[in-house]
C-alpha atoms as a PDB file:
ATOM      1  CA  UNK A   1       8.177 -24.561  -5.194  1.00  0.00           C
ATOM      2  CA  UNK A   2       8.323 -20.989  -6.043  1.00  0.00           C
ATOM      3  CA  UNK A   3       9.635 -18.660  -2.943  1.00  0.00           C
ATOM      4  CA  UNK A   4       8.961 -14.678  -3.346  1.00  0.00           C
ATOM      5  CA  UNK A   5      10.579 -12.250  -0.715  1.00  0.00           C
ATOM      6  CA  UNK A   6       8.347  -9.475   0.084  1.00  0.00           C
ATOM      7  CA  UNK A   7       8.410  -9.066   4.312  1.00  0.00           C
ATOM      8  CA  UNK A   8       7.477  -5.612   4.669  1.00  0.00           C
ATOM      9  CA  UNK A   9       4.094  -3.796   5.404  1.00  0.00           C
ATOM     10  CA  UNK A  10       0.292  -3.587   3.444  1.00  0.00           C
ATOM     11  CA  UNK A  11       1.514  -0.979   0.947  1.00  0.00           C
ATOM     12  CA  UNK A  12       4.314  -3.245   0.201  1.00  0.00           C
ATOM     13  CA  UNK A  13       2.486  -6.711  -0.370  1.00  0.00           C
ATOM     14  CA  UNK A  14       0.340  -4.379  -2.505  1.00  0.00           C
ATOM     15  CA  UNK A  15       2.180  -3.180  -5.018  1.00  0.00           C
ATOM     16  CA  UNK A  16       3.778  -6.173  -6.005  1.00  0.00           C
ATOM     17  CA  UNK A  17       0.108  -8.065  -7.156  1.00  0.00           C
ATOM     18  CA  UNK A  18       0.676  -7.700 -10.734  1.00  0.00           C
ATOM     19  CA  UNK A  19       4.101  -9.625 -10.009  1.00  0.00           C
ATOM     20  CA  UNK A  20       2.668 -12.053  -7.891  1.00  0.00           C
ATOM     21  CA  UNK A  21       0.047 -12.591 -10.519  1.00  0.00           C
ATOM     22  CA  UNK A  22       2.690 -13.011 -13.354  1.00  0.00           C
ATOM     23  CA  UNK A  23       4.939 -15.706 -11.426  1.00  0.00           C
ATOM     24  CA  UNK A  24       1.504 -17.733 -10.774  1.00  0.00           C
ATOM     25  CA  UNK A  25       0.378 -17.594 -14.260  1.00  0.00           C
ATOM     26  CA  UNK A  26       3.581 -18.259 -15.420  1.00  0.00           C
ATOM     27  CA  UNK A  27       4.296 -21.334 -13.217  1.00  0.00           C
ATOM     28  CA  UNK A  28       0.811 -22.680 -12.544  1.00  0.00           C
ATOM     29  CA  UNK A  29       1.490 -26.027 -11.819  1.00  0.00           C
ATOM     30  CA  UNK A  30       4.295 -25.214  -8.642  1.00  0.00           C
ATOM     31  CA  UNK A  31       3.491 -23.888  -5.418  1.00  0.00           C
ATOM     32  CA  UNK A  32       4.497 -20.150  -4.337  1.00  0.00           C
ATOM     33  CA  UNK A  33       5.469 -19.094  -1.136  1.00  0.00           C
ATOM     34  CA  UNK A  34       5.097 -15.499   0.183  1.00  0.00           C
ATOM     35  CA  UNK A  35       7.734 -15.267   2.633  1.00  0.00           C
ATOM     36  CA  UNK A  36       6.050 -12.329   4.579  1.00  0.00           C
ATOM     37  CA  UNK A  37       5.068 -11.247   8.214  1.00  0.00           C
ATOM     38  CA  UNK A  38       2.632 -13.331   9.462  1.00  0.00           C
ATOM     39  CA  UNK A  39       0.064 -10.936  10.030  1.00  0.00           C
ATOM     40  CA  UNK A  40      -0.303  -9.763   6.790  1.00  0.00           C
ATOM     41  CA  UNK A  41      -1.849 -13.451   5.846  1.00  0.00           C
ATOM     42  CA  UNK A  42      -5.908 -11.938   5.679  1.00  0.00           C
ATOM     43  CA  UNK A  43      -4.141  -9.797   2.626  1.00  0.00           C
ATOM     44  CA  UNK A  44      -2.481 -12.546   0.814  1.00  0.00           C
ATOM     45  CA  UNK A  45      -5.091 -14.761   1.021  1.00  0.00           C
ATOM     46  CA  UNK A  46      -6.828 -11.739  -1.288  1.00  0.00           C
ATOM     47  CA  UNK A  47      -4.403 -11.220  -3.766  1.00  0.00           C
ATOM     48  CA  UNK A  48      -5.098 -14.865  -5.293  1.00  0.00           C
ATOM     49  CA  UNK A  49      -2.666 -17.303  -6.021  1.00  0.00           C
ATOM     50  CA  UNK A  50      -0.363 -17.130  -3.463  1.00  0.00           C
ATOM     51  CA  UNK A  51      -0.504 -20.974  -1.836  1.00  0.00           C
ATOM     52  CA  UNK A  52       1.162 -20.264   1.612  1.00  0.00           C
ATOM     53  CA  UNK A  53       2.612 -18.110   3.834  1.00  0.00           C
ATOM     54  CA  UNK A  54       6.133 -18.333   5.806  1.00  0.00           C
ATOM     55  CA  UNK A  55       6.338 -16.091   8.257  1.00  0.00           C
ATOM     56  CA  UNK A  56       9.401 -13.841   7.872  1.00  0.00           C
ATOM     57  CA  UNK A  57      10.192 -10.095   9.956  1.00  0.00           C
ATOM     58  CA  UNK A  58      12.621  -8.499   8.343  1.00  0.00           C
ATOM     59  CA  UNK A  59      16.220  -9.324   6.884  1.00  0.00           C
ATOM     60  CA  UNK A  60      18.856 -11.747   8.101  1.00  0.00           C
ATOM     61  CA  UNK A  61      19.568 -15.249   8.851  1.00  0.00           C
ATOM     62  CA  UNK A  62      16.292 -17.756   8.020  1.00  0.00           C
ATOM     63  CA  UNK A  63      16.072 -21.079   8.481  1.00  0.00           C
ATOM     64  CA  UNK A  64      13.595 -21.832   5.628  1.00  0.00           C
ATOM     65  CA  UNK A  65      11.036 -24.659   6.144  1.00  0.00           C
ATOM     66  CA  UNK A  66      10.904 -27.583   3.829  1.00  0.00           C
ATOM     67  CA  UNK A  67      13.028 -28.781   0.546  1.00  0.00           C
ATOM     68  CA  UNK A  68      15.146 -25.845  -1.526  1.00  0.00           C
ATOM     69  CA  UNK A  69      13.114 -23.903  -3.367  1.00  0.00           C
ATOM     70  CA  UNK A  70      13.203 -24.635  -7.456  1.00  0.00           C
ATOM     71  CA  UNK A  71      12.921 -20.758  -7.627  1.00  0.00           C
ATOM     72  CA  UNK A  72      13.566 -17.518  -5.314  1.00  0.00           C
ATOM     73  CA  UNK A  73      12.166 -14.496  -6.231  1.00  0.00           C
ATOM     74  CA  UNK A  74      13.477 -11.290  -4.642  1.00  0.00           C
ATOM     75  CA  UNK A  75      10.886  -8.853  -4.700  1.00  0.00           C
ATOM     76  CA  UNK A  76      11.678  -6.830  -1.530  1.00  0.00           C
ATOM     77  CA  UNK A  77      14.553  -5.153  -2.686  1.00  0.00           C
ATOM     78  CA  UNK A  78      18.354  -4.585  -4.336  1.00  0.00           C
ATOM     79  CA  UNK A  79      20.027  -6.508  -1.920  1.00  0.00           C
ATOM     80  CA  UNK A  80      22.405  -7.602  -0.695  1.00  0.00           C
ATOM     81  CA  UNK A  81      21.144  -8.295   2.577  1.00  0.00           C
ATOM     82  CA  UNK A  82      17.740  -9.843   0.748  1.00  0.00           C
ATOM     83  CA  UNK A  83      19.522 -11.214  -2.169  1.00  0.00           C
ATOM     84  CA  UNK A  84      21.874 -12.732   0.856  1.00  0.00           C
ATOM     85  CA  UNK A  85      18.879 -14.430   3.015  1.00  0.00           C
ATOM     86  CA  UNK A  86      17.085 -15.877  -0.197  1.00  0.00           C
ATOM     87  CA  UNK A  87      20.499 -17.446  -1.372  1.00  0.00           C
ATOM     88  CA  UNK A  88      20.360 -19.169   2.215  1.00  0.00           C
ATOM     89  CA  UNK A  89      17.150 -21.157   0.852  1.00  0.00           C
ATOM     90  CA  UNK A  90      19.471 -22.539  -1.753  1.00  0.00           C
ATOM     91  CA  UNK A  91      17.442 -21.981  -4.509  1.00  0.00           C
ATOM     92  CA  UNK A  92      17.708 -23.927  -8.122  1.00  0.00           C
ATOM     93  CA  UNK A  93      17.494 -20.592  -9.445  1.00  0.00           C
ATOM     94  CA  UNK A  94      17.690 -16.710  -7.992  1.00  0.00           C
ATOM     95  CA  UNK A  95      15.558 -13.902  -9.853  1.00  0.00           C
ATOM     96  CA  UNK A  96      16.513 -10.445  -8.529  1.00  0.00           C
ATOM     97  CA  UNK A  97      18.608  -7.047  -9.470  1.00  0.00           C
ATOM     98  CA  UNK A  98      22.285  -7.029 -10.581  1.00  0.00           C
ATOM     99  CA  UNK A  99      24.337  -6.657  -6.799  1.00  0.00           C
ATOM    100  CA  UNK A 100      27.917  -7.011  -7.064  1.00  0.00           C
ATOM    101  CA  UNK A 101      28.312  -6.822  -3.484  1.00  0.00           C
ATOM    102  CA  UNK A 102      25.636  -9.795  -2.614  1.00  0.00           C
ATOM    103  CA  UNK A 103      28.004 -11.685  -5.978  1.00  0.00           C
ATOM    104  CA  UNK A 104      24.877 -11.344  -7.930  1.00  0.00           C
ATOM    105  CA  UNK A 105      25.055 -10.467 -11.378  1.00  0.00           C
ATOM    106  CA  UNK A 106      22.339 -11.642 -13.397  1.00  0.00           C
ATOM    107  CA  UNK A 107      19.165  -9.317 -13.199  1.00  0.00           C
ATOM    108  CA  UNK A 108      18.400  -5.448 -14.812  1.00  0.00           C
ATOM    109  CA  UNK A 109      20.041  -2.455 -12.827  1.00  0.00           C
ATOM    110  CA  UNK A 110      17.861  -0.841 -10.090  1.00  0.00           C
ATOM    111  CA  UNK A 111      16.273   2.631 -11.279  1.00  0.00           C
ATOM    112  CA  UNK A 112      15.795   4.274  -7.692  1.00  0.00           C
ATOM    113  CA  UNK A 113      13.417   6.856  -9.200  1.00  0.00           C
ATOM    114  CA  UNK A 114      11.421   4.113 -11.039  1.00  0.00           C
ATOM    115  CA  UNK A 115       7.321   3.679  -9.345  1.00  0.00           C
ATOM    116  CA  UNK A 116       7.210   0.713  -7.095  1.00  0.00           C
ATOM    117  CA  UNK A 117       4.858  -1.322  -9.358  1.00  0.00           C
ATOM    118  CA  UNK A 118       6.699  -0.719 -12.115  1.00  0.00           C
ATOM    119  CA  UNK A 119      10.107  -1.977 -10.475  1.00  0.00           C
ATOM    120  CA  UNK A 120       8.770  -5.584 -10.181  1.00  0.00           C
ATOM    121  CA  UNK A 121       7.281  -5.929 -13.247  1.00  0.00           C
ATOM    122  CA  UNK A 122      10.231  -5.229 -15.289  1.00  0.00           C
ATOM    123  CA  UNK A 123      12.405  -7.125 -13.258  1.00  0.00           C
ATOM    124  CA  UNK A 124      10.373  -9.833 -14.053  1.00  0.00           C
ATOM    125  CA  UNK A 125       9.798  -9.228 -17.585  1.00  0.00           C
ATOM    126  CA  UNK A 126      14.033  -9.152 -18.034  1.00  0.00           C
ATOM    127  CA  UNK A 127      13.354 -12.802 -16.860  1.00  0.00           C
ATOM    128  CA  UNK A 128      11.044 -13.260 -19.766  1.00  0.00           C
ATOM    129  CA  UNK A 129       7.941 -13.345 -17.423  1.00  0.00           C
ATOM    130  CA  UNK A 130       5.295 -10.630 -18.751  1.00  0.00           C
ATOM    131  CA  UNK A 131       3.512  -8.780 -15.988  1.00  0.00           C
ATOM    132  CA  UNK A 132       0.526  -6.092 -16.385  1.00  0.00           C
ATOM    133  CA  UNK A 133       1.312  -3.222 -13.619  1.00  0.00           C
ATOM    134  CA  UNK A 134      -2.192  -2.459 -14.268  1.00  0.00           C
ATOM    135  CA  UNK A 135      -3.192  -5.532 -12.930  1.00  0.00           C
ATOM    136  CA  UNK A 136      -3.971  -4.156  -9.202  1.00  0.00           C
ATOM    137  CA  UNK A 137      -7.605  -5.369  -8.338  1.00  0.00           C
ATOM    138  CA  UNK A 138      -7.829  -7.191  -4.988  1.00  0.00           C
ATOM    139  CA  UNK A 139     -10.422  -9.751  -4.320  1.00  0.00           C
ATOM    140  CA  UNK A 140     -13.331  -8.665  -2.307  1.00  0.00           C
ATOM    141  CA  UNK A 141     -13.821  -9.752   1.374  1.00  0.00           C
ATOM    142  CA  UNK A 142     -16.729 -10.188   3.117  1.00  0.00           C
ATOM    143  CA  UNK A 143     -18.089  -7.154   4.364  1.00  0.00           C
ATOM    144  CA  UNK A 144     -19.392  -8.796   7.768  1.00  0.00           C
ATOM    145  CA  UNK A 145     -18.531  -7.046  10.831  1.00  0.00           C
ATOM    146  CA  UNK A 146     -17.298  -3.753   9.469  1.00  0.00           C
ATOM    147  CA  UNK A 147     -19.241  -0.364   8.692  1.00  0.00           C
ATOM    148  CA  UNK A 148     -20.073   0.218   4.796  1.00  0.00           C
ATOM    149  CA  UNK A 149     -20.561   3.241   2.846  1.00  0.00           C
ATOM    150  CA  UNK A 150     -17.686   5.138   5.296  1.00  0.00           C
ATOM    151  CA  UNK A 151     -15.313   7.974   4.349  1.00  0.00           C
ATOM    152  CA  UNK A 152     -12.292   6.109   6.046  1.00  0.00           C
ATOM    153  CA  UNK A 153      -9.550   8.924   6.942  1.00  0.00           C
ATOM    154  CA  UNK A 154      -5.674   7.563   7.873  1.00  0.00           C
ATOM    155  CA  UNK A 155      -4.203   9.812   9.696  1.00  0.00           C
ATOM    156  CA  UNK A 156      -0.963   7.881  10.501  1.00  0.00           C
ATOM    157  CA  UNK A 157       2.278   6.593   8.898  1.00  0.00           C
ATOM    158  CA  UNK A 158       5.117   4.884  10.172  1.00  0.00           C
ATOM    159  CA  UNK A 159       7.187   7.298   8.520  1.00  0.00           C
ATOM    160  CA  UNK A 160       6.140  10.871  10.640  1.00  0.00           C
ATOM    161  CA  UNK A 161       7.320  13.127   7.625  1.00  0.00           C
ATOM    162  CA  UNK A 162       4.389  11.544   5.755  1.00  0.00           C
ATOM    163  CA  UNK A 163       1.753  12.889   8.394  1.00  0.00           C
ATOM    164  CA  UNK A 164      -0.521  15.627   7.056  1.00  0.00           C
ATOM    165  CA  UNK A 165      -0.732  17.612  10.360  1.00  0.00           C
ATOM    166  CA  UNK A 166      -3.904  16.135  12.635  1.00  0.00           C
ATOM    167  CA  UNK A 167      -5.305  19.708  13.596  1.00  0.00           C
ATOM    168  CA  UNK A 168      -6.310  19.319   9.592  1.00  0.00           C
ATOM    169  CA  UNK A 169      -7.234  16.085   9.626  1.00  0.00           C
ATOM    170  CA  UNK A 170     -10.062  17.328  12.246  1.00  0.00           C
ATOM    171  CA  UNK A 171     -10.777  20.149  10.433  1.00  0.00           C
ATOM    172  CA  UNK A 172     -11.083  18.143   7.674  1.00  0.00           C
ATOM    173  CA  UNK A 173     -13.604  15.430   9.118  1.00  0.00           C
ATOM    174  CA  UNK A 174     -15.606  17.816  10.497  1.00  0.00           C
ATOM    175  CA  UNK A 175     -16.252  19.489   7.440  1.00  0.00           C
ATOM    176  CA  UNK A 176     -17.220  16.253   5.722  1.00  0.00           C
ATOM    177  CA  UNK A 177     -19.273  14.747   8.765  1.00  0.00           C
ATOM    178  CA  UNK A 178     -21.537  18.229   7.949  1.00  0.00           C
ATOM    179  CA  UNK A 179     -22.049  17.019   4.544  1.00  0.00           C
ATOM    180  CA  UNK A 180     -23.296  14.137   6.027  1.00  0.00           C
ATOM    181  CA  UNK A 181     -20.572  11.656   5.769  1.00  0.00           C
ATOM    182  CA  UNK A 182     -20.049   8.566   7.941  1.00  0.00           C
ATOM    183  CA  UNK A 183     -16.672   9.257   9.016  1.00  0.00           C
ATOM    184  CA  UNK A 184     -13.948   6.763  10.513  1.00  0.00           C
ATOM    185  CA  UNK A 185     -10.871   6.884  11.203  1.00  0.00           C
ATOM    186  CA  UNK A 186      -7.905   3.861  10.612  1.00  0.00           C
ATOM    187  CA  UNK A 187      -4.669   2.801  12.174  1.00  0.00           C
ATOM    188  CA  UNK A 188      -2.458   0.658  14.023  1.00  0.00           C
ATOM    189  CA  UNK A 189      -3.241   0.096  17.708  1.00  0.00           C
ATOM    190  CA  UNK A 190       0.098   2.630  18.224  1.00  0.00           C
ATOM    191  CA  UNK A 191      -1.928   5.378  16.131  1.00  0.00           C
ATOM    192  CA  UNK A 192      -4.997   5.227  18.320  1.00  0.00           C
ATOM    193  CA  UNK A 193      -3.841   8.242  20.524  1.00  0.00           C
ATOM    194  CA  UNK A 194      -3.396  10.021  17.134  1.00  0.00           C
ATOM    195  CA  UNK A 195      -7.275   9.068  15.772  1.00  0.00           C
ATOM    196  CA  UNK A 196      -8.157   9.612  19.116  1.00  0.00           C
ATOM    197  CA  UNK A 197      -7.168  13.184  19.198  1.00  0.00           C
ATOM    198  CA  UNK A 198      -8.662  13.828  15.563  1.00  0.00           C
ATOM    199  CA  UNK A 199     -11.861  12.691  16.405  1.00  0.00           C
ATOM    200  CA  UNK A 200     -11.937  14.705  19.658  1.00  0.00           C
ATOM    201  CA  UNK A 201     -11.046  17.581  18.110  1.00  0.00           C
ATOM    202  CA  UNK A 202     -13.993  16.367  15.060  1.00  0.00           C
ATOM    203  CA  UNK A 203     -16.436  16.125  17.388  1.00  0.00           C
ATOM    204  CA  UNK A 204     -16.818  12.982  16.266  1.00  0.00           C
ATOM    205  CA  UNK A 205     -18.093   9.986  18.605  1.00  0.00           C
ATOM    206  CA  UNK A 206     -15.641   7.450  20.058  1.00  0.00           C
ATOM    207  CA  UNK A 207     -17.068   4.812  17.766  1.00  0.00           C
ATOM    208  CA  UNK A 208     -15.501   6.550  14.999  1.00  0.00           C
ATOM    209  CA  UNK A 209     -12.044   5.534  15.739  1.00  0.00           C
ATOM    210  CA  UNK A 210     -11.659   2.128  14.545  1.00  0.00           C
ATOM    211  CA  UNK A 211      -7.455   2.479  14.764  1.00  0.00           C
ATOM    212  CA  UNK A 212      -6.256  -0.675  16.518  1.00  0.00           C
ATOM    213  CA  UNK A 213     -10.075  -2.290  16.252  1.00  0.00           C
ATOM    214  CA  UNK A 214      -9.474  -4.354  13.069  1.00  0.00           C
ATOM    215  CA  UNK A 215      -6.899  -6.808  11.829  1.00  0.00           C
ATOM    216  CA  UNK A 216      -5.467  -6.322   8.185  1.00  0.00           C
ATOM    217  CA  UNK A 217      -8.189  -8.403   6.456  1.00  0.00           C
ATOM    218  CA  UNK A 218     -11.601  -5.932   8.172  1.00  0.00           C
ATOM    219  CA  UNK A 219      -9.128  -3.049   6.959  1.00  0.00           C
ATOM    220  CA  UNK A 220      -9.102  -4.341   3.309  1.00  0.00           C
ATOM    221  CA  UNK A 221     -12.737  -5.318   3.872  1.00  0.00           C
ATOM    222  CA  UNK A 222     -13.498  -1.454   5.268  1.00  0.00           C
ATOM    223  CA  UNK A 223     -11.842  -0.320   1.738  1.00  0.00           C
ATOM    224  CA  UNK A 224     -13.155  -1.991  -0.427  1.00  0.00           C
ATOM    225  CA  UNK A 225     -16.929  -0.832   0.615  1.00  0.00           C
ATOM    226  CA  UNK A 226     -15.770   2.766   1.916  1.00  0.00           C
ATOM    227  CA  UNK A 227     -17.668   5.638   0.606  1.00  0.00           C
ATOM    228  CA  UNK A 228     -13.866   7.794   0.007  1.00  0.00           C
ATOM    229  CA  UNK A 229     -10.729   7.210   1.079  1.00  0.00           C
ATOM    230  CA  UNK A 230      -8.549   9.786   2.444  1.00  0.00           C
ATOM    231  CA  UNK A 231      -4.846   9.070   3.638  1.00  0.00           C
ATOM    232  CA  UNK A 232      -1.115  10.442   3.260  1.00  0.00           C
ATOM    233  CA  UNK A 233       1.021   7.795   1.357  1.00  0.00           C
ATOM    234  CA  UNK A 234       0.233   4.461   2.894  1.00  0.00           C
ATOM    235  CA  UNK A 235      -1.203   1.071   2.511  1.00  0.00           C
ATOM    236  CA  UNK A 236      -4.719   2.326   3.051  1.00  0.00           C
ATOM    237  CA  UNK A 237      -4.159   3.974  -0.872  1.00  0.00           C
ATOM    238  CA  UNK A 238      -2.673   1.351  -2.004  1.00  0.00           C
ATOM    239  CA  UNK A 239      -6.186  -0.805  -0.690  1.00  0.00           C
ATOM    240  CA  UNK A 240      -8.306   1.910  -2.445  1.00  0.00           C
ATOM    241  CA  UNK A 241      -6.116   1.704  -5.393  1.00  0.00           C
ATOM    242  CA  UNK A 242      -6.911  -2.330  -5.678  1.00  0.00           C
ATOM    243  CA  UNK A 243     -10.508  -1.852  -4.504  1.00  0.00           C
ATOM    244  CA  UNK A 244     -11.308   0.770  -6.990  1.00  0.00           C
ATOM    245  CA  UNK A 245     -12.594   2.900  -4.272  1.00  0.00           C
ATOM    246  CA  UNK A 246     -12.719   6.661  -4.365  1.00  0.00           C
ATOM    247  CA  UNK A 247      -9.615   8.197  -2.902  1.00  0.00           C
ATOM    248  CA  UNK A 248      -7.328  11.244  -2.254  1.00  0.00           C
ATOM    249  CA  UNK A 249      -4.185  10.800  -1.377  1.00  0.00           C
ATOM    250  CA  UNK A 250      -1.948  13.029   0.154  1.00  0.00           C
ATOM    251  CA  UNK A 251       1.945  13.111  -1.137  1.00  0.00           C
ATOM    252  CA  UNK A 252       5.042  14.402   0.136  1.00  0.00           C
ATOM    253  CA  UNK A 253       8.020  14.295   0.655  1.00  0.00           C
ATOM    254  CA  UNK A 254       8.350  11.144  -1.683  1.00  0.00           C
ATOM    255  CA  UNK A 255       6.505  12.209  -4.626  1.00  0.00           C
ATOM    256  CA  UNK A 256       3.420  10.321  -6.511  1.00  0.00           C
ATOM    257  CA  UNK A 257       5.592   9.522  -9.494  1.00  0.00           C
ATOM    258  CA  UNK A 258       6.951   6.537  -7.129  1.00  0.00           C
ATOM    259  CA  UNK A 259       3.962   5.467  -5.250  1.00  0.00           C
ATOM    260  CA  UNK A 260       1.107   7.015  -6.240  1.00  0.00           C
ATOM    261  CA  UNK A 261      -2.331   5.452  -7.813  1.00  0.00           C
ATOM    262  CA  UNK A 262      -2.058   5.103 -11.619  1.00  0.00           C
ATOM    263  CA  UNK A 263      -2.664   8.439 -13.102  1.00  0.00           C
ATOM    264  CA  UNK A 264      -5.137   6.993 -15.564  1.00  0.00           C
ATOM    265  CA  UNK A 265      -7.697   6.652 -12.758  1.00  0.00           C
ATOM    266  CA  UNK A 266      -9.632   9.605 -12.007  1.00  0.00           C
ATOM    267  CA  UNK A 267     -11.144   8.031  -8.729  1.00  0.00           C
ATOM    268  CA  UNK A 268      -8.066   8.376  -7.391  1.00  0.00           C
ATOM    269  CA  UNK A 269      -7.070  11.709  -6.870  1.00  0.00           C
ATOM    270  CA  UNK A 270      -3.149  12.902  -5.534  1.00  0.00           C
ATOM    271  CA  UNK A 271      -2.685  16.410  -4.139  1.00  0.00           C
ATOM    272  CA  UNK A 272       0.980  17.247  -4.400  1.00  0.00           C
ATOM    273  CA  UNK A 273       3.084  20.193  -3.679  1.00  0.00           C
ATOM    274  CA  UNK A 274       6.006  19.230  -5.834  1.00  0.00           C
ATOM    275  CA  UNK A 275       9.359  19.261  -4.947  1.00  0.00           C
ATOM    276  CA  UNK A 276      10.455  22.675  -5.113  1.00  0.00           C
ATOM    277  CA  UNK A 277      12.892  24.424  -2.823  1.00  0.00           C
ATOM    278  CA  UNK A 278      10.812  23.491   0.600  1.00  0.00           C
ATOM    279  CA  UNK A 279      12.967  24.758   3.937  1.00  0.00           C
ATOM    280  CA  UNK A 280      14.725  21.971   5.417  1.00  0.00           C
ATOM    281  CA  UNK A 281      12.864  18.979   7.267  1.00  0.00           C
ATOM    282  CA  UNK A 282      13.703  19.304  10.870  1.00  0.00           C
ATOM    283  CA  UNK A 283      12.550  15.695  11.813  1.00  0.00           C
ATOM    284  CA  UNK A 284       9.343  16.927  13.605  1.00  0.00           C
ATOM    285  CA  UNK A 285       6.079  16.733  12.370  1.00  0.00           C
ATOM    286  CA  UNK A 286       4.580  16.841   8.517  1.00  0.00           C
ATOM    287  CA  UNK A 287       7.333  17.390   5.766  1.00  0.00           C
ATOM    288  CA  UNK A 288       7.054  21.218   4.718  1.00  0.00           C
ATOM    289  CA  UNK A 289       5.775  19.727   1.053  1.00  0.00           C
ATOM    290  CA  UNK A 290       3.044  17.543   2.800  1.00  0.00           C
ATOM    291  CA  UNK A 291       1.924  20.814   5.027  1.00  0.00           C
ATOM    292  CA  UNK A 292       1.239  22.930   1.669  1.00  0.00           C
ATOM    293  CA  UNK A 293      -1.353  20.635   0.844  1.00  0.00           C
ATOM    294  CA  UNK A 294      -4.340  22.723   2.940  1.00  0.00           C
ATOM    295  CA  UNK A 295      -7.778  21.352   3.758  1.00  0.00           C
ATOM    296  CA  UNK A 296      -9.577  22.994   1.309  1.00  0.00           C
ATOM    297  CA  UNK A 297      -7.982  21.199  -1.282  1.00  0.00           C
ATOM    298  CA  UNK A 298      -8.540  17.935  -0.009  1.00  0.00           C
ATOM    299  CA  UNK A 299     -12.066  19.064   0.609  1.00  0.00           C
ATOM    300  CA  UNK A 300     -12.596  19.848  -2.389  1.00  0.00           C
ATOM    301  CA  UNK A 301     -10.809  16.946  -3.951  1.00  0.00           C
ATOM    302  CA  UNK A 302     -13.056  15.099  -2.185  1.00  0.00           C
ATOM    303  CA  UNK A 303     -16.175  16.386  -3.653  1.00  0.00           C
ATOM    304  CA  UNK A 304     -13.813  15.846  -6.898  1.00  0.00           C
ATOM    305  CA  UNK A 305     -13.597  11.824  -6.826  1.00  0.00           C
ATOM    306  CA  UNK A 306     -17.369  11.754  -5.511  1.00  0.00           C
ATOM    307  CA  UNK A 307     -18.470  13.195  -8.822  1.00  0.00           C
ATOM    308  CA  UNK A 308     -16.211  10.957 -10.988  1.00  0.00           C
ATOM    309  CA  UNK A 309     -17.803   7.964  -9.056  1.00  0.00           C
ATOM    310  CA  UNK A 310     -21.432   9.148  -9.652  1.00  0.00           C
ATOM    311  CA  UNK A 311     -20.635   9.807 -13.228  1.00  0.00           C
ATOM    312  CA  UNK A 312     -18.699   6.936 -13.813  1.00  0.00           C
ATOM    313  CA  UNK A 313     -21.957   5.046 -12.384  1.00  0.00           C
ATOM    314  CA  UNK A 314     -24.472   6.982 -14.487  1.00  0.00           C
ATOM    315  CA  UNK A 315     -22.740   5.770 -17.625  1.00  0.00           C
ATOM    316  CA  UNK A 316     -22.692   2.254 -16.527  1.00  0.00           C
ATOM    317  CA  UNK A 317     -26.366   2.403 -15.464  1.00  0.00           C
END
């Protein structure tokens, strides 16, 4: 059995397909085991060849079901603490980054600036397991039980720095329900208030706000058929990103260049102020990089990924 470490959010699970993808095609014949939150099970089940799912919230002491694992994967981070727990499954063998501290010191060094796909597939490529970062695409749910053709705007993050202000985010989805977009708007059940308050301030019915409404596999499903996405840097990109689906995405402070859609996609647009000399963060509200970005930019990126998609589907026609 193969055991991969990844217990952290959508975004997360994510960015790590292509190296999911290269352990399964390079061990075809042995089992792999996310060990992930259990709620994120809808989403593995679309990444494809992931065979089970141990549920696993956080860091720390496990007690890991079953026989030792022929193979632990550490794909959550430099340790030691993860490098630590996945030791605890006693593993044949340990794939991860060089960590003195965790006594670790097989594995490439950690590049803190490198972008999060990237990370993972070189890691395992050190191992002599090729991976494609380009290899993103998600399988495509059902689309029973969710609204199609919507412009799905996120206004949340866990992280509050990565909020583009919601007075904006109104602004913003009342300009495009004018145009005559079916707007939505996403997030956990503790981001309601927050979607709430947009589409108040919108004018937009309460029907709209679909934050704590769906489970992470209607999410993916919402994606995948959404007319445009529109979020700060969060798992909702990363599902547009793997759907192919027409998005802007909003950076700051943590620029693109880490987590941001490939840059050979011009579906997916990022608006980013850069990272010049911005006044200092006081811990409330939108980062003052994230607050540059205004909403006629995004409005007008908007319009931007729109024509690339109608384009895009003129050629094919």
């Amino acid at each position: 059995m193969i055991l991969v470490l990844r217990a952290l959010g959508v975004g997360d699970l994510v960015t790590v397909v292509p190296a999911l993808r290269a352990l399964r095609a390079a061990h075809p014949d042995r089992p792999l085991a996310l060990a992930a939150p259990a709620w994120l099970a809808p989403l593995a089940g679309l990444v494809g060849g992931v065979d089970r799912l141990v549920d696993t919230r956080g860091l720390g002491p496990t007690r890991w079901p079953g026989p030792a694992p022929d193979l632990a994967v550490n794909l959550h981070g430099r340790g030691p603490q993860s490098h630590r727990m996945l030791a605890g499954a006693r593993p044949g063998r340990l794939l991860g980054f060089a960590n003195p501290e965790a006594g670790f010191t097989d594995g490439p060094d950690w590049n803190e600036a490198e972008h999060e796909v990237d990370r993972w597939c070189r890691l395992l490529t050190w191992y002599g397991i090729p991976a494609d970062p380009a290899d993103l695409a998600l399988r495509r749910p059902s689309p029973a039980g969710v609204p199609t053709g919507a412009t799905v705007l996120h206004p949340g993050s866990k992280i509050p720095a990565k909020r583009w202000p919601a007075d904006r985010f109104a602004d913003l989805a009342r300009r495009l329900a004018g145009r005559g977009h079916r707007v939505v708007l996403t997030g956990s059940a503790d981001e309601r208030p927050l979607a709430e308050r947009v589409a108040g301030a919108a004018g937009l019915p309460p029907d709209a706000v679909l934050a704590g409404r769906t489970d992470v596999g209607e999410l993916a499903a919402l994606v995948a058929y959404a007319r445009v996405v529109v979020s700060g840097d969060t798992g909702v990109a990363h599902l547009a990103t793997g759907y192919g689906t027409a998005s802007v995405v909003l950076f700051g402070p943590v620029p693109p260049t880490r987590w941001g859609p490939p840059p050979d996609r011009p579906r997916h647009r990022v608006l980013w102020a850069g990272e010049g000399d911005w006044p200092r963060w006081d811990g409330v509200g939108s980062h003052p990089s994230l607050a540059a970005v205004g909403v006629d930019q995004v409005s007008a990126a908007v319009d931007e990924v729109e024509r690339v998609v109608r384009v895009s589907g003129a050629v094919a026609a």
